[in-house]
Protein backbone atom coordinates (compact mmCIF):
# COMPACT_ATOMS: atom_id res chain seq x y z
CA UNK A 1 89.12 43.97 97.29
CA UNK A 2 87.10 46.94 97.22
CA UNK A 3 84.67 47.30 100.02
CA UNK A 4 80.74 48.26 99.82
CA UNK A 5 81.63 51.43 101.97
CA UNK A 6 84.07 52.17 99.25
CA UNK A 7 81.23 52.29 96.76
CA UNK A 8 78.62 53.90 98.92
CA UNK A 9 80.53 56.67 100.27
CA UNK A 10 81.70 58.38 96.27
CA UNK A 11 81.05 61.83 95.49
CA UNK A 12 77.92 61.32 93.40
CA UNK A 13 76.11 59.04 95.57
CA UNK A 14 77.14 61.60 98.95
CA UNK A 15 75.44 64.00 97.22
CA UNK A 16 72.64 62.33 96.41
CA UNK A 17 72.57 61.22 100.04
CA UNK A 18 72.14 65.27 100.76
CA UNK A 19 69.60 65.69 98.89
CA UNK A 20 67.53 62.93 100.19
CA UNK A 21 68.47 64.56 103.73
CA UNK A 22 66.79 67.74 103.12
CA UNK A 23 63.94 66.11 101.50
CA UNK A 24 63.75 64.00 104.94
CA UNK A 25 64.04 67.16 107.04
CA UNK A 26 61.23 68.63 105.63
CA UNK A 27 59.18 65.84 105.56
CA UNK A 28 60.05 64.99 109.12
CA UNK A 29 59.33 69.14 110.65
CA UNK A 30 56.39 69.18 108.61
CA UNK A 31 55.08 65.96 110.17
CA UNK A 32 55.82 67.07 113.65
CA UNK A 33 54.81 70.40 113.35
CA UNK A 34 51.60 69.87 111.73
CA UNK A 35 50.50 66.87 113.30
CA UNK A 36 50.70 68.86 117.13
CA UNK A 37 48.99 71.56 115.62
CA UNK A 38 46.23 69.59 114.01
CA UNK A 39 46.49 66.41 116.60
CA UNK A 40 46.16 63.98 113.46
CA UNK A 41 49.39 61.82 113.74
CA UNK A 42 48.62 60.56 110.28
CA UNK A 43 50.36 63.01 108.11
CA UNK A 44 53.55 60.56 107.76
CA UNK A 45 51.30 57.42 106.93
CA UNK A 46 49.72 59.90 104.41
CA UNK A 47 53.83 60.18 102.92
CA UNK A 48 54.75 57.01 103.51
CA UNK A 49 53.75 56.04 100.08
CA UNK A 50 54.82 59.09 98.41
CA UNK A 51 58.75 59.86 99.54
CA UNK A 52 60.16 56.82 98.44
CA UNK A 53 58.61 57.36 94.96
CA UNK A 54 60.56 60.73 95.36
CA UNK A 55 63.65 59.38 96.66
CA UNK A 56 63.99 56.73 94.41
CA UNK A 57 63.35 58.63 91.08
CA UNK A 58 66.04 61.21 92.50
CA UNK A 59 68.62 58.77 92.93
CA UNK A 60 67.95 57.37 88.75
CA UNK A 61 68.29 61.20 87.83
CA UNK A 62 71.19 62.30 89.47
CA UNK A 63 72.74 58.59 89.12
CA UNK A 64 72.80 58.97 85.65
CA UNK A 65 69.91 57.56 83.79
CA UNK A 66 71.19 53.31 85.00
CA UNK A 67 68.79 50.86 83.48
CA UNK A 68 68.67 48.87 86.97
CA UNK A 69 67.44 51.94 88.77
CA UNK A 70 65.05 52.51 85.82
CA UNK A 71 63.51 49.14 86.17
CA UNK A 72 63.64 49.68 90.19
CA UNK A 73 61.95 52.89 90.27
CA UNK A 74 59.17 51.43 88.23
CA UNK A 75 58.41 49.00 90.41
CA UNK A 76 58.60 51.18 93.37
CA UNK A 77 55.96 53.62 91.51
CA UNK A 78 53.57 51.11 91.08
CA UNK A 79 54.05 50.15 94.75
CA UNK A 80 53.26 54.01 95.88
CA UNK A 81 50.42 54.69 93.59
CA UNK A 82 48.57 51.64 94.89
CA UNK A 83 49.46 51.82 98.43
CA UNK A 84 48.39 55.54 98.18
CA UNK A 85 44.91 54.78 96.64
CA UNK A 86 44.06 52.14 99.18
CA UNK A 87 44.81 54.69 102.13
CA UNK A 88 42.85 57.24 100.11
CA UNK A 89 39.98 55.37 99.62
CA UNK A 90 39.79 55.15 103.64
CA UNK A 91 39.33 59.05 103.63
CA UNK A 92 42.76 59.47 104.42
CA UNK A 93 43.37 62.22 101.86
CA UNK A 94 41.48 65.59 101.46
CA UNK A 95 42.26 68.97 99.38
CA UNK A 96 43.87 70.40 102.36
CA UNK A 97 46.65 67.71 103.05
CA UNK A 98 46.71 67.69 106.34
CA UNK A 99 43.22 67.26 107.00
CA UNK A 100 41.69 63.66 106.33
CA UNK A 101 40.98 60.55 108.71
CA UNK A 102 43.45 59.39 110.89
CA UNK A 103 44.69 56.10 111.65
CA UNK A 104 42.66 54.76 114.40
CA UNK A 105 45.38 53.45 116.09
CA UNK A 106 47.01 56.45 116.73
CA UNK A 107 43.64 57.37 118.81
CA UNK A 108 44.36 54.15 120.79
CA UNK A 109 47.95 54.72 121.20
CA UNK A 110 47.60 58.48 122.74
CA UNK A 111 45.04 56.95 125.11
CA UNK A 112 47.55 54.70 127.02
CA UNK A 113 48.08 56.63 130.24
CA UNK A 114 51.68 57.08 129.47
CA UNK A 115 50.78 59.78 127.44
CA UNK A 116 48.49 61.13 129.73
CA UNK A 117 50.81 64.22 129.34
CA UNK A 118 50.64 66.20 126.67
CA UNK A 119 54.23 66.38 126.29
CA UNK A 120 55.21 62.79 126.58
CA UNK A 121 53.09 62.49 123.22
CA UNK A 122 54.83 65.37 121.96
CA UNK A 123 57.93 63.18 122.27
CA UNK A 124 56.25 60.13 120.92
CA UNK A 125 55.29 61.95 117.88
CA UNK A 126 58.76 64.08 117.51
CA UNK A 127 61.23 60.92 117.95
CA UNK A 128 58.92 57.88 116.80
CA UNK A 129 56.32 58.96 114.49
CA UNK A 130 57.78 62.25 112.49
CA UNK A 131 61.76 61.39 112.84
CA UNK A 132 62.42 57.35 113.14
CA UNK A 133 59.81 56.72 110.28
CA UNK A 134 60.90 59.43 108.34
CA UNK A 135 64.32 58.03 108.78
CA UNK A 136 63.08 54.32 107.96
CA UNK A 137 61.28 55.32 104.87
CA UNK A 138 64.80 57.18 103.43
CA UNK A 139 66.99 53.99 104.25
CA UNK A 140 64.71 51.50 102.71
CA UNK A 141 65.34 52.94 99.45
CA UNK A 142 69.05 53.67 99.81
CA UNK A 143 70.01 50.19 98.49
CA UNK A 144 69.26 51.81 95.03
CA UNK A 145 72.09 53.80 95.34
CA UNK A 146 74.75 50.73 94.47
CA UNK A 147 73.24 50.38 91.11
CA UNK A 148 74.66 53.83 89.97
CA UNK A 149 76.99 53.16 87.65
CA UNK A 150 76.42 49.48 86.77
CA UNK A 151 76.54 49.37 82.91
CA UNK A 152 77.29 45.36 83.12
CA UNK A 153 74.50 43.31 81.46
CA UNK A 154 71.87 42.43 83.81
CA UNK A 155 72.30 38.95 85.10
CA UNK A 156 70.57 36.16 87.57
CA UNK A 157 71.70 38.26 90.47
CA UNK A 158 70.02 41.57 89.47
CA UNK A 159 66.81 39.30 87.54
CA UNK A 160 65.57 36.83 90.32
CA UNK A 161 65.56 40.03 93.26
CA UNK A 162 63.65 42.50 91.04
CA UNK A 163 61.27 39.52 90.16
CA UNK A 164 60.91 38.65 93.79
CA UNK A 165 60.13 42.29 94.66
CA UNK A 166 57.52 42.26 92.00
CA UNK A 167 56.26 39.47 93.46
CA UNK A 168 55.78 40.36 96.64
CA UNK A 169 54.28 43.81 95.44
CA UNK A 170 51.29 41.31 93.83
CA UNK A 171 51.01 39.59 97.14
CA UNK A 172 50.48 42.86 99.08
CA UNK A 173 48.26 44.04 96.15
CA UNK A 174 46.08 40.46 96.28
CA UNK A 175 46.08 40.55 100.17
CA UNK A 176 45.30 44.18 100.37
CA UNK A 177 42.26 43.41 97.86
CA UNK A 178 40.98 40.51 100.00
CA UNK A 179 40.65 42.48 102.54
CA UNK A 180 39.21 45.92 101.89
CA UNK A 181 36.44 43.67 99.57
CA UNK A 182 35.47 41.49 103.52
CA UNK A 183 35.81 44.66 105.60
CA UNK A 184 33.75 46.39 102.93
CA UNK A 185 30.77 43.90 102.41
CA UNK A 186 31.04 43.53 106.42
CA UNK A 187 30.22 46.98 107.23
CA UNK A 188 27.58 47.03 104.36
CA UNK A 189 25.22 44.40 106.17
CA UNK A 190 26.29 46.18 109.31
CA UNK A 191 25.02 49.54 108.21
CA UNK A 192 22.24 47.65 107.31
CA UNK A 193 21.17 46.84 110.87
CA UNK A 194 22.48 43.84 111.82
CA UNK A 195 24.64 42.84 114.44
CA UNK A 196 27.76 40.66 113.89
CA UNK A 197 26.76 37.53 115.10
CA UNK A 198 23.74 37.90 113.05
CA UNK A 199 26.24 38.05 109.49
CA UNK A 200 26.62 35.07 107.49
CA UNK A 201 30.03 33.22 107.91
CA UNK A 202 32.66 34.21 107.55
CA UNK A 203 31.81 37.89 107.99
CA UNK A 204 30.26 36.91 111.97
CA UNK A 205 33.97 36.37 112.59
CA UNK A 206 34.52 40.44 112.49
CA UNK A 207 37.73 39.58 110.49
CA UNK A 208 39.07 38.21 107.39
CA UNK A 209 39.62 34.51 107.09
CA UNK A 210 39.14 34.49 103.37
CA UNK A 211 41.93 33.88 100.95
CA UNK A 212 45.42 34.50 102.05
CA UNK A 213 43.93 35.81 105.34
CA UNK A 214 42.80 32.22 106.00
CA UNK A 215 46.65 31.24 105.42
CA UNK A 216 48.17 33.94 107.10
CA UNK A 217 47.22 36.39 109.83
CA UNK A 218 49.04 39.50 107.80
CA UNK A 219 50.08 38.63 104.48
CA UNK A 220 50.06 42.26 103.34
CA UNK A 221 53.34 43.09 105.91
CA UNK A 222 55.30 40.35 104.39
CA UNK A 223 54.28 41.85 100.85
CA UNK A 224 55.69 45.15 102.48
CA UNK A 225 58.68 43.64 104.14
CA UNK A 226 59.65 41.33 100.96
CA UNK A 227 59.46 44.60 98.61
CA UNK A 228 62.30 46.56 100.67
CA UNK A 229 64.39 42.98 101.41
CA UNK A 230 64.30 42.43 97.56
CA UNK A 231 65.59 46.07 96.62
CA UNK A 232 68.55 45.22 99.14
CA UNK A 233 69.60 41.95 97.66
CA UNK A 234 69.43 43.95 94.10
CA UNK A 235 71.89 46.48 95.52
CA UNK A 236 73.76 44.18 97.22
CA UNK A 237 73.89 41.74 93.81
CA UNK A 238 74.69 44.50 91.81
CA UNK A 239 78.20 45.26 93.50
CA UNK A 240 78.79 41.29 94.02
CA UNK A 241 81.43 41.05 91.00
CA UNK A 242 83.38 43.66 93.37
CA UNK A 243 83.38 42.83 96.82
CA UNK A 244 82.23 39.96 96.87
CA UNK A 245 80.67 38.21 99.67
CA UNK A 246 81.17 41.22 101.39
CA UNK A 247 78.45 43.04 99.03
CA UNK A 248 75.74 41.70 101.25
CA UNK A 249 76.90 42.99 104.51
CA UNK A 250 76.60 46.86 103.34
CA UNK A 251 74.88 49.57 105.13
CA UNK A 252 72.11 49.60 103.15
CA UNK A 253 70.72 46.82 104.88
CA UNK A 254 69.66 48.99 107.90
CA UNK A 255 66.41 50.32 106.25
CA UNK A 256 64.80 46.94 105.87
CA UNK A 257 66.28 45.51 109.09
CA UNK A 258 64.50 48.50 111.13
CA UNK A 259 61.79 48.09 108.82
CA UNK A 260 60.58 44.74 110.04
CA UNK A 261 60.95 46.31 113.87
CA UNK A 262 58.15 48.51 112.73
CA UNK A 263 56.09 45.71 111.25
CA UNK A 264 56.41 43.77 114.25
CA UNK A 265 55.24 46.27 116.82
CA UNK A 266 52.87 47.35 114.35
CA UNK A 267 51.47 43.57 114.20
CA UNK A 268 51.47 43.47 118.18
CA UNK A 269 48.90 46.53 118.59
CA UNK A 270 46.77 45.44 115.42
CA UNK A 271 46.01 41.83 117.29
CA UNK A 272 46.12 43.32 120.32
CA UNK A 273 43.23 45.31 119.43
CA UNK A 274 41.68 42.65 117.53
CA UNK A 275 41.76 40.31 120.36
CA UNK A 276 40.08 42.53 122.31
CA UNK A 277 37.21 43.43 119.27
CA UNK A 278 36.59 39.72 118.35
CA UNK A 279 36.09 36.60 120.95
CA UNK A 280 37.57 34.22 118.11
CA UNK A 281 40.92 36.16 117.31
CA UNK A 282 42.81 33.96 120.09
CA UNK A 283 41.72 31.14 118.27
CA UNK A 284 42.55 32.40 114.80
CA UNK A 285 46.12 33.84 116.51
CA UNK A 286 46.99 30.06 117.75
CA UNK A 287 46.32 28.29 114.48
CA UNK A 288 46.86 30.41 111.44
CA UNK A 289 51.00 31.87 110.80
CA UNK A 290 51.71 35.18 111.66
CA UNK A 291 53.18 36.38 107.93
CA UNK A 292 54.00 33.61 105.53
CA UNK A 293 50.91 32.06 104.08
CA UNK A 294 51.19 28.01 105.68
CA UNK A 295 47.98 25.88 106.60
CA UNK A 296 44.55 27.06 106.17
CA UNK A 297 42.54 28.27 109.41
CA UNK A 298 39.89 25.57 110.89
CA UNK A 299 37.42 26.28 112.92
């Protein structure tokens, strides 16, 4: 039986994986380079959005036009576009690219004494920040790559993983929504004067318990997480027929495993700095689920 490293590792798809590389190398030097020169760290969450929209509609062009990547690359367009307009609409983007507002964790990260020297954030930001989530943001679209070459009618294994990534995508969307609309009407009566505990409920809370939010303390990282676990299953279903059981063990896996690392430290700073911001985030942290929407938060 043919293995899913004998499919991976062909010709076409090995060069395909080279160009992906270089457009990863640059990314990552540019990252690095710019963001010690400049000192904002947020030039990768500014491409974050953008390379796999690259890297996927590279792989349908020089994998030969498949209808499965087609459908896939769509999906992953839609993701980008949105994802990118949300961070833009936070100031994220200006004319010069590397100018715009930086993540304020970053700021809270380089204050922990441990990168009191200059260099040990240089690190930080060469192996973490420019190179692993370059690296990340390649892999989670490499899954893409088994569909080259697939010209078998699509089924119930390539149908119910491109409808759950769609799905997921909506959830992100919705949750996304939910909250920039609370943090948005929040600050409005703030600018206005008043001081939190002063705001109507829910909005004295200082965060979002509305909608999924009330369900789920970060509903928009398992939309993120579900998108890239979805595009592996369709890679993984569409070489099922030939290595069977096997097909869902491949390599292609990594990207969303180390994925969800990143999504879980990323959750552990977020409510660590909430908890410190807001009196009732314990509270909130004790009774509502960390990702998948469950019981509703009670006060």
């Amino acid at each position: 039986m043919i293995t899913p490293n004998d499919i991976i590792f062909t010709e076409t798809r090995i060069n395909i994986l080279i160009v992906l590389a270089i457009i990863c190398a640059v990314s990552f030097l540019y990252c690095f380079i710019v963001g010690e020169i400049t000192r904002n760290n947020s030039q990768m969450d500014k491409l974050w959005s953008i390379l796999p929209i690259i890297y996927i509609w590279v792989i349908f062009f020089m994998g030969g036009f498949n209808i499965r990547i087609l459908i896939i690359s769509i999906i992953v367009t839609l993701w980008g576009v949105r994802l990118t307009w949300n961070f833009a609409k936070k100031g994220a983007y200006k004319l010069k690219f590397w100018e715009g507002e930086e993540d304020y964790r970053w700021r809270i990260v380089r204050s922990n004494k441990m990168f009191a020297k200059k260099w040990a954030w240089a690190l930080f930001d060469l192996f973490f920040i420019s190179f692993f989530q370059n690296f990340v943001v390649l892999l989670i679209t490499l899954p893409a790559l088994l569909l080259i070459g697939n010209t078998s009618p699509i089924g119930v294994a390539d149908i119910i993983p491109m409808v759950t990534m769609f799905g997921f995508l909506a959830l992100e969307t919705i949750a996304d929504r939910q909250q920039w609309d609370f943090q948005s009407t929040k600050y409005k009566m703030l600018g206005e004067g008043k001081k939190l505990e002063e705001l109507p409920a829910p909005y004295n809370k200082g965060f979002n318990t509305v909608g999924l939010w009330g369900h789920a303390r970060h509903p928009n990282y398992l939309g993120e997480m579900g998108i890239w676990i979805s595009l592996y299953f369709v890679g993984a279903g569409s070489i099922l027929s030939e290595c069977g059981g096997m097909a869902y063990l491949n390599l292609t896996g990594l990207g969303a495993l180390l994925l969800i690392t990143i999504f879980i430290g990323s959750t552990i700073l977020a409510e660590k700095i909430s908890s410190g911001k807001y009196p009732l985030y314990k509270d909130y942290m004790k009774k509502v689920s960390v990702y998948i929407p469950l019981w509703k938060y009670k006060e």
